[in-house]
C-alpha atoms as a PDB file:
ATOM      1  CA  UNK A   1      27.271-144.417   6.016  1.00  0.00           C
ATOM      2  CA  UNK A   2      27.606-141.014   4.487  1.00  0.00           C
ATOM      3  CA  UNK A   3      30.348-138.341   4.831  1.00  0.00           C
ATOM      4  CA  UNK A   4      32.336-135.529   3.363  1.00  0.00           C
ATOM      5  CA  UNK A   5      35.338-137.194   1.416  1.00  0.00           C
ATOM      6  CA  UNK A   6      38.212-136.011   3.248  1.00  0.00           C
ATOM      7  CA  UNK A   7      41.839-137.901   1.129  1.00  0.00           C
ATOM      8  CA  UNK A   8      42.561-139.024  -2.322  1.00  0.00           C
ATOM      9  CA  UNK A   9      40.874-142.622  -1.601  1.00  0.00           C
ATOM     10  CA  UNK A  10      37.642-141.012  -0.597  1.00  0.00           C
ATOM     11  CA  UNK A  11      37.697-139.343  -4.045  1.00  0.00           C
ATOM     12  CA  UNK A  12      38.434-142.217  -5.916  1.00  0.00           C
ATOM     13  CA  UNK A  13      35.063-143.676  -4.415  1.00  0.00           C
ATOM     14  CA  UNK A  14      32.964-141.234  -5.149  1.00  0.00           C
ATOM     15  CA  UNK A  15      34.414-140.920  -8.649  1.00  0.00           C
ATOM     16  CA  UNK A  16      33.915-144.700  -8.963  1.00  0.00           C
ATOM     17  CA  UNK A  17      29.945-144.269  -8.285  1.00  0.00           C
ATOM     18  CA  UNK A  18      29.706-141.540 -10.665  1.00  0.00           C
ATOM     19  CA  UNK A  19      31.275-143.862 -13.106  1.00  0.00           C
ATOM     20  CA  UNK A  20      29.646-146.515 -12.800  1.00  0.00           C
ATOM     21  CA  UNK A  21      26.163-144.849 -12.692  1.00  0.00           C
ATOM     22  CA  UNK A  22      26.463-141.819 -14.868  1.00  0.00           C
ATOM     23  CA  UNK A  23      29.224-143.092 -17.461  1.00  0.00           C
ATOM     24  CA  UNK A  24      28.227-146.506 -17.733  1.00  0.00           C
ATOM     25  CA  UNK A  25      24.415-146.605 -16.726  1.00  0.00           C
ATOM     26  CA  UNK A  26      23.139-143.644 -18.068  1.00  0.00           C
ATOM     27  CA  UNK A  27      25.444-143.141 -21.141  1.00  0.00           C
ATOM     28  CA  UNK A  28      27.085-139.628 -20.216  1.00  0.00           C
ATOM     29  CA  UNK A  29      30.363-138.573 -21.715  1.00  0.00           C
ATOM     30  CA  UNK A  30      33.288-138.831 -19.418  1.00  0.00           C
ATOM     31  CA  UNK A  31      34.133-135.082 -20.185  1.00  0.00           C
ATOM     32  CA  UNK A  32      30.304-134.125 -19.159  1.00  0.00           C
ATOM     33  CA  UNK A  33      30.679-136.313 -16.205  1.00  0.00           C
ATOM     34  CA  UNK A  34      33.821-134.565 -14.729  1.00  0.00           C
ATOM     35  CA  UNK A  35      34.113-130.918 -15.346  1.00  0.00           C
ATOM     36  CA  UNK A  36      36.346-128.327 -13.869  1.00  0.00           C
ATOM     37  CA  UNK A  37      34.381-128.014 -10.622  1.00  0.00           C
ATOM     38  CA  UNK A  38      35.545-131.311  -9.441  1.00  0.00           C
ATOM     39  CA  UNK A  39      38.301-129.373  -7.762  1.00  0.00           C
ATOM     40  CA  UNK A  40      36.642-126.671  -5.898  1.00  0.00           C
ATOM     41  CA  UNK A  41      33.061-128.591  -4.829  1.00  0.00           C
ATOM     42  CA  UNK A  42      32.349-130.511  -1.371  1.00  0.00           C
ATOM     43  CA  UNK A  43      31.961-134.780  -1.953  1.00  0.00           C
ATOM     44  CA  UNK A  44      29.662-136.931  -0.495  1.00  0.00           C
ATOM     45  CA  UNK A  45      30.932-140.291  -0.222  1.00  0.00           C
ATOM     46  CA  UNK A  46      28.524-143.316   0.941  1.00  0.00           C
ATOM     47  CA  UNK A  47      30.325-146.371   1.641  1.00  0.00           C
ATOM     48  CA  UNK A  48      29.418-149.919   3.242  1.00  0.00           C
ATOM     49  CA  UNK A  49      32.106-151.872   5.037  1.00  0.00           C
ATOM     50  CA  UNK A  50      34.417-149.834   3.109  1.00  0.00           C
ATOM     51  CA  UNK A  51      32.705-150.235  -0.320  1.00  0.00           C
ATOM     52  CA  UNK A  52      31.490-147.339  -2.422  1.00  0.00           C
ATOM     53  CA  UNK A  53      27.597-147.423  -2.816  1.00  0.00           C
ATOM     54  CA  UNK A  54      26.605-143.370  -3.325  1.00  0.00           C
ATOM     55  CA  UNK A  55      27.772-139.894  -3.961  1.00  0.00           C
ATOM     56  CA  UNK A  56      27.116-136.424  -4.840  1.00  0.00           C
ATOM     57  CA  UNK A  57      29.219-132.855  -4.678  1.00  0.00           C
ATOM     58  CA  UNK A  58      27.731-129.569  -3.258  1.00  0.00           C
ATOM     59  CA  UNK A  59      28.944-126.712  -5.100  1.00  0.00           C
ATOM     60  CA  UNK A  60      28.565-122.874  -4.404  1.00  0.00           C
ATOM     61  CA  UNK A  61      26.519-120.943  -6.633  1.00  0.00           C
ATOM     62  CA  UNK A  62      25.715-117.879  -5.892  1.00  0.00           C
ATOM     63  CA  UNK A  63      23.656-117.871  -2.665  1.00  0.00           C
ATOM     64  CA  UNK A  64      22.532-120.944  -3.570  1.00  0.00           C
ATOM     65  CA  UNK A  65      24.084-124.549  -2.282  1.00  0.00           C
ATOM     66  CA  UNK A  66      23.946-126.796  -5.740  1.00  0.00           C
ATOM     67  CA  UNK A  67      23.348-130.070  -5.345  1.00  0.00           C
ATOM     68  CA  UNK A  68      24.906-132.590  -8.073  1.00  0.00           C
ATOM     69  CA  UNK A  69      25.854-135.771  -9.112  1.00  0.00           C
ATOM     70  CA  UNK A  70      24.079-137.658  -6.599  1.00  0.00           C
ATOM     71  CA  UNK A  71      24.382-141.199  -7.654  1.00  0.00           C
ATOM     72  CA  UNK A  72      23.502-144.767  -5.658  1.00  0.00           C
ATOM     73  CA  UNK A  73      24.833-147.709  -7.102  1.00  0.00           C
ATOM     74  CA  UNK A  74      22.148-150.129  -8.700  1.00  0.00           C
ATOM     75  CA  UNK A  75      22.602-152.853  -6.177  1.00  0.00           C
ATOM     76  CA  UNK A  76      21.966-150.482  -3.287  1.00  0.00           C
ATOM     77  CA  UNK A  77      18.969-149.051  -4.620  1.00  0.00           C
ATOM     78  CA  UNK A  78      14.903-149.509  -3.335  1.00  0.00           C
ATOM     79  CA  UNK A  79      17.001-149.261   0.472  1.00  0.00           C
ATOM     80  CA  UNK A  80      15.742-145.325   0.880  1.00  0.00           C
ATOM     81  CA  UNK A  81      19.676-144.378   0.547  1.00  0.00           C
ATOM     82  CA  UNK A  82      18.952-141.717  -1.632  1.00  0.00           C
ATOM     83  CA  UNK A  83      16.507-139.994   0.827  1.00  0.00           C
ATOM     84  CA  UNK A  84      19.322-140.356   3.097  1.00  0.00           C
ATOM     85  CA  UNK A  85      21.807-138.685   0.772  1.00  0.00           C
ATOM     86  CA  UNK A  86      19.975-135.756   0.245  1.00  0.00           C
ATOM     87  CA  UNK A  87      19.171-135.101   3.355  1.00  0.00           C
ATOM     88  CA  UNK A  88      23.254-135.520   4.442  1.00  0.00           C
ATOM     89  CA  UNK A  89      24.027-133.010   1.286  1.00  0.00           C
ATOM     90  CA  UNK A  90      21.363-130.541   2.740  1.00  0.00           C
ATOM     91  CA  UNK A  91      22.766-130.539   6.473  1.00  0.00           C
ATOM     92  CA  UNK A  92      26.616-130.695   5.379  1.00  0.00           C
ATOM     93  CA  UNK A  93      25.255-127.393   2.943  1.00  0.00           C
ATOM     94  CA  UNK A  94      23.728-126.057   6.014  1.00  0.00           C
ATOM     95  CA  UNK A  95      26.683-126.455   7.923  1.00  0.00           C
ATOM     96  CA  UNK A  96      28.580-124.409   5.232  1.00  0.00           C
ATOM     97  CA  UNK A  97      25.559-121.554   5.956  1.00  0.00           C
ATOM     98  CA  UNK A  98      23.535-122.057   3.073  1.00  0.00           C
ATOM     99  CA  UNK A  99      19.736-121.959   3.684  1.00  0.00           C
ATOM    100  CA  UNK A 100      18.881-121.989  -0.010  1.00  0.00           C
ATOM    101  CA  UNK A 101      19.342-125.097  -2.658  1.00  0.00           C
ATOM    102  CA  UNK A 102      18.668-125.805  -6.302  1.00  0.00           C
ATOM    103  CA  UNK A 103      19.103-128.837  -7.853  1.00  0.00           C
ATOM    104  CA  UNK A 104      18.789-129.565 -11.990  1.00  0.00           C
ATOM    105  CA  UNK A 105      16.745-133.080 -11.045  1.00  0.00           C
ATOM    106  CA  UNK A 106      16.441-135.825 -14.418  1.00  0.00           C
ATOM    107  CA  UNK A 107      12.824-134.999 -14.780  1.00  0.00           C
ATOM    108  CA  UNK A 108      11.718-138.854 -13.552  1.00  0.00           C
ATOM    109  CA  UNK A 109      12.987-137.656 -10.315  1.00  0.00           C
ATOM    110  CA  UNK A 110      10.899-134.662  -9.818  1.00  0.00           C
ATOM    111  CA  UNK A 111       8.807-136.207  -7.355  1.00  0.00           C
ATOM    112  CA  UNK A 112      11.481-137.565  -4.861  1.00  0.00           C
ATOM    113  CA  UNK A 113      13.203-134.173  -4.723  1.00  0.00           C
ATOM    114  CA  UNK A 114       9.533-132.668  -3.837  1.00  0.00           C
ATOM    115  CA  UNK A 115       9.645-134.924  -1.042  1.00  0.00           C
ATOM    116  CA  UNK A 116      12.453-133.023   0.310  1.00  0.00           C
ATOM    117  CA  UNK A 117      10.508-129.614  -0.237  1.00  0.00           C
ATOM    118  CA  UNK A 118      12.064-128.580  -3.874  1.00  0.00           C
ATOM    119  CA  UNK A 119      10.107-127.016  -6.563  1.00  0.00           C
ATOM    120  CA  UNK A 120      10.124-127.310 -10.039  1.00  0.00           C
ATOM    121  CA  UNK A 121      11.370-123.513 -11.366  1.00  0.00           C
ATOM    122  CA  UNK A 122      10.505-123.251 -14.944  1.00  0.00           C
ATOM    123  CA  UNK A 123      10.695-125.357 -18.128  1.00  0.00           C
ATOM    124  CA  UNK A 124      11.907-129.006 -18.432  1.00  0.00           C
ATOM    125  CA  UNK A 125      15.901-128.827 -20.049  1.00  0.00           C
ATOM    126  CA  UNK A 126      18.198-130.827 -21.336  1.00  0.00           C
ATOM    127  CA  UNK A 127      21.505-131.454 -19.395  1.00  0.00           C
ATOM    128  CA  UNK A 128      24.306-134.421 -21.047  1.00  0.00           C
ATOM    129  CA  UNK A 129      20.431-134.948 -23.479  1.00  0.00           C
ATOM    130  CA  UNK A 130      18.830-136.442 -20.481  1.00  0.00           C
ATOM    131  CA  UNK A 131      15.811-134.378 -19.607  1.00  0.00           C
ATOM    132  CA  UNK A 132      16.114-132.594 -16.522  1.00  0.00           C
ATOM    133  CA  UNK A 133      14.127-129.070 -14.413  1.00  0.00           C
ATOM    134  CA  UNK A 134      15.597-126.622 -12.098  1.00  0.00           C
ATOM    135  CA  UNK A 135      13.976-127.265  -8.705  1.00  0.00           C
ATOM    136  CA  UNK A 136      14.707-124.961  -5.727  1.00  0.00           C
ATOM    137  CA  UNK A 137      14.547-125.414  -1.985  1.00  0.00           C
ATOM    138  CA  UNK A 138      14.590-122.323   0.318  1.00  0.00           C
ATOM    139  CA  UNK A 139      14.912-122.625   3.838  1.00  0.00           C
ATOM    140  CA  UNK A 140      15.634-119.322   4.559  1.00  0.00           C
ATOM    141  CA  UNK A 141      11.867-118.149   5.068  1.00  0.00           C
ATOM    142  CA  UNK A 142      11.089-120.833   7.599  1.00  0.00           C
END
């Protein structure tokens, strides 16, 4: 169901998702939506019978594994595929040898990302003028 997009048509998926639930849902700017880090971060790709339903990119910072853009397409959503694709982006990031994440979570979503052991790190923000808080997981003291 979910994997690390691996050829161009894997990337046009997960591209499509973000689209389609960033762009067109939730109003971002195109130029917001895509940055320069495209390029260099890890995709998630969640497909069904060969149709795009999720994504989200890992990215490097630091010592940190950033989790981003994790997106499930409307119709797919209320199935617990979101749990799932967090929990995919945290092994794949473990894989890489990361044992600490951060994510900057739309505030509504504080609570699911506590359910995979984050915590909220400061103030509430505003990322693309949705609200949004730093929330960090670290694994490495376990």
């Amino acid at each position: 169901m979910f994997k690390v997009a691996t050829n161009p048509d894997d990337l046009i998926k997960v591209f499509t998702v973000r689209a389609i639930v960033f762009i067109e849902e939730q109003g971002v700017p195109y130029n917001i939506e895509h940055d320069a880090h495209d390029s260099t971060a890890i995709h998630i790709l969640g497909e069904e019978n060969g149709a795009p339903l999720g994504a989200g990119r890992i990215r490097a910072v630091g010592e940190y594994a950033k989790l981003e853009r994790i997106a499930i397409r409307k119709s797919y959503r209320g199935k617990g595929l979101s749990h799932k694709l967090t929990e995919f982006m945290i092994k794949v990031a473990k894989e890489q040898g990361f044992k600490k994440f951060k994510v900057h979570a739309q505030a509504y979503l504080a609570d699911f990302y506590k359910k995979h052991r984050f915590e909220i790190v400061g103030d509430m923000f505003k990322e693309a003028g949705i609200d949004h808080y730093l929330m960090i997981r670290n694994d490495s003291e376990q």
